[in-house]
N, C-alpha and C. Protein backbone atom coordinates (compact mmCIF):
# COMPACT_ATOMS: atom_id res chain seq x y z
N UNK A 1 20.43 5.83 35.89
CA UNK A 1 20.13 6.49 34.63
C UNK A 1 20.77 5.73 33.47
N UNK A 2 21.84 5.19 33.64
CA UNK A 2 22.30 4.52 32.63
C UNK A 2 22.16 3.00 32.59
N UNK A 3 21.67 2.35 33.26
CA UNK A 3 20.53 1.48 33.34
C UNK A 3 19.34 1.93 32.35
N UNK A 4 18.81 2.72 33.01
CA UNK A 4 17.71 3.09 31.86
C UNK A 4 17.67 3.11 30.54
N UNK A 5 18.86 3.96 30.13
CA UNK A 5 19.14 3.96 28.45
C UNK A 5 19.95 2.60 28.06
N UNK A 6 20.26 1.94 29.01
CA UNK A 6 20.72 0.21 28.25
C UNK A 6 19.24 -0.51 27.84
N UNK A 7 18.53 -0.10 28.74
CA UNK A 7 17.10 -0.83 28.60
C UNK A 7 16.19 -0.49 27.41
N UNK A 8 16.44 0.94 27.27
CA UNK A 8 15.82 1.55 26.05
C UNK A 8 16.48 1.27 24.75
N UNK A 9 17.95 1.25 24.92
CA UNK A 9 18.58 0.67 23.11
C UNK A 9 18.60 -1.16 23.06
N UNK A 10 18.15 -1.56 23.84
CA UNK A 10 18.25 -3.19 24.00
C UNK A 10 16.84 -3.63 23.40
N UNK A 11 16.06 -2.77 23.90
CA UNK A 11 14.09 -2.75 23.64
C UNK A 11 14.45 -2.65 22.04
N UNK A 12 13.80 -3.72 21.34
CA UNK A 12 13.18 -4.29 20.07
C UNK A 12 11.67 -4.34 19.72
N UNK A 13 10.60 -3.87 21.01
CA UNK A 13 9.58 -4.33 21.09
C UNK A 13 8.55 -3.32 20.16
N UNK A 14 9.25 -2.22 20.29
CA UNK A 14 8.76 -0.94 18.86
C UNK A 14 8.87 -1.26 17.51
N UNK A 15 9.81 -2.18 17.17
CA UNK A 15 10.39 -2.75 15.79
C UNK A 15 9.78 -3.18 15.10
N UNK A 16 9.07 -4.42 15.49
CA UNK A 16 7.94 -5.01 14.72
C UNK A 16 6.46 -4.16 14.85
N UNK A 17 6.36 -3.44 15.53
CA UNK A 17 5.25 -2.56 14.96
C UNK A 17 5.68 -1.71 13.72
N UNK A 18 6.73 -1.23 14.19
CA UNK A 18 6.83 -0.29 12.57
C UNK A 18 7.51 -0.86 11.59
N UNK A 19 7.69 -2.34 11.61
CA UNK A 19 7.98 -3.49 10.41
C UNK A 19 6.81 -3.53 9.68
N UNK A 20 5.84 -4.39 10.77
CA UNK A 20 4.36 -4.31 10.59
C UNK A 20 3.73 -2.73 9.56
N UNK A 21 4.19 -2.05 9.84
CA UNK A 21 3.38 -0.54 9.29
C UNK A 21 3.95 -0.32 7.95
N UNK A 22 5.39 -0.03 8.09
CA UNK A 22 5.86 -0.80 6.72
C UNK A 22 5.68 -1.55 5.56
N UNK A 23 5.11 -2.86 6.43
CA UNK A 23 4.47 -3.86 5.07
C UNK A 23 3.36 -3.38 4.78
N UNK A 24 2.14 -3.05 5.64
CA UNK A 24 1.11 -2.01 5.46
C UNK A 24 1.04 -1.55 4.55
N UNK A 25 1.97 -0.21 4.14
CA UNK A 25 1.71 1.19 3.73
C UNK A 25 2.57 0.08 2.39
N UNK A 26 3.54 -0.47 2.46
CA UNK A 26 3.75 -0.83 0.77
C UNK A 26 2.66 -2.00 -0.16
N UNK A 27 2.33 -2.70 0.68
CA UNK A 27 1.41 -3.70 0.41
C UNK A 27 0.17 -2.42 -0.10
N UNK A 28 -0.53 -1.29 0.81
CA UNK A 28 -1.48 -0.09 0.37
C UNK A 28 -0.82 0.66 -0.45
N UNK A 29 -0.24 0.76 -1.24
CA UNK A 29 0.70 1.66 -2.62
C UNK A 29 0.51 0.50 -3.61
N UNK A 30 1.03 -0.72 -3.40
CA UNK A 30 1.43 -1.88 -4.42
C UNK A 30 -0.78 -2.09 -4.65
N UNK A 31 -1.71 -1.52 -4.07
CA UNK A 31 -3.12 -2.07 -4.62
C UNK A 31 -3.45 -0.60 -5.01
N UNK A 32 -3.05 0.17 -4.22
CA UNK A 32 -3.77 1.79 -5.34
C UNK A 32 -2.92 1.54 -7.02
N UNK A 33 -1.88 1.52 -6.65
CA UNK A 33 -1.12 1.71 -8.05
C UNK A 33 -1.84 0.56 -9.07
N UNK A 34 -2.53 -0.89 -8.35
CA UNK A 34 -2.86 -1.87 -9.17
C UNK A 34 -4.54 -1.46 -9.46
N UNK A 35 -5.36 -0.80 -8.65
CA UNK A 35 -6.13 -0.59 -8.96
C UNK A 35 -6.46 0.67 -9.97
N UNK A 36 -5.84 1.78 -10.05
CA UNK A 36 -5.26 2.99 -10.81
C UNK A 36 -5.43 1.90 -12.37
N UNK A 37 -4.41 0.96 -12.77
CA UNK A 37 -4.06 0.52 -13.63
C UNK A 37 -5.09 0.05 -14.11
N UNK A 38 -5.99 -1.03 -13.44
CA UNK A 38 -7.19 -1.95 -13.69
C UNK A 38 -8.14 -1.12 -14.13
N UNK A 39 -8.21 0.17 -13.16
CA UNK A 39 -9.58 1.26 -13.39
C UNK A 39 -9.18 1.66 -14.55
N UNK A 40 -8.39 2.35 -14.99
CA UNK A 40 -8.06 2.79 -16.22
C UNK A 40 -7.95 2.17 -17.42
N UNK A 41 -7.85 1.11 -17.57
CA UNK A 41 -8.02 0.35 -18.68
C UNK A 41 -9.44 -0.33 -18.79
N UNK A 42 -9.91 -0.69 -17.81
CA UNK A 42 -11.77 -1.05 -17.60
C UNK A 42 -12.67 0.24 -18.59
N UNK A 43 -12.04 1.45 -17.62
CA UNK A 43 -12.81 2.56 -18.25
C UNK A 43 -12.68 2.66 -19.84
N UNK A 44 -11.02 2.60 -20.44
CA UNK A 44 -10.82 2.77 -21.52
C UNK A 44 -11.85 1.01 -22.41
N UNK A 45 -12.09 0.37 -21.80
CA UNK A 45 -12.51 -0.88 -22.31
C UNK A 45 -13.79 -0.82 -22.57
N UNK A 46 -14.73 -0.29 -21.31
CA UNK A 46 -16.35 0.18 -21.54
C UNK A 46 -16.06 1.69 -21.99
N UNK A 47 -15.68 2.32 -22.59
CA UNK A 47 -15.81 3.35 -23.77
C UNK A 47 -15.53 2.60 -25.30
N UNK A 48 -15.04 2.12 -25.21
CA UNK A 48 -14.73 1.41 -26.25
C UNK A 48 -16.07 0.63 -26.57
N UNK A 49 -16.77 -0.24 -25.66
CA UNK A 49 -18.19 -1.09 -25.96
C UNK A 49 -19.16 0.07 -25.81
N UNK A 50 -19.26 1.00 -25.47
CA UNK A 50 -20.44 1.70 -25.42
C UNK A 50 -20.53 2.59 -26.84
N UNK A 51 -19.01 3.03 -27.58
CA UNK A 51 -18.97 3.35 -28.94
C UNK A 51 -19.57 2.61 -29.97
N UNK A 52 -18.91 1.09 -29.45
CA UNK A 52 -19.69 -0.24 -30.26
C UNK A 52 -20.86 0.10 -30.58
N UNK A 53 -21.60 0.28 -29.35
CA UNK A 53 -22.78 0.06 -29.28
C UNK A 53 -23.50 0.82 -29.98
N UNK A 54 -22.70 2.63 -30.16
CA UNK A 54 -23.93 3.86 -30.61
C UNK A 54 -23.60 3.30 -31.82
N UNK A 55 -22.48 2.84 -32.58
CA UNK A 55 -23.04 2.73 -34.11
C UNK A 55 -23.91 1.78 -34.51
């Protein structure tokens, strides 16, 4: 049994998956938050040309 749990706190092999998931989920925050930004100023940009346009 204590064999077993040396084997289980020695095991690293879970680590880089949830390193991996990690960079994931911040790399997926760091493009909503950039796309949020882009969309919102696009939108504010074609309201702006389509005002142009009605006068």
């Amino acid at each position: 049994m204590a064999n077993f749990f040396s084997r289980f706190i020695k095991d690293e092999s879970g680590a880089t998956a949830i390193e991996y998931g990690l960079i994931a989920s911040l790399i997926s925050v760091a493009a909503i938050v950039a796309f949020t930004t882009v969309g919102s100023k696009l939108s504010a940009t074609f309201g702006y040309v389509a005002g142009q346009l009605n006068t």
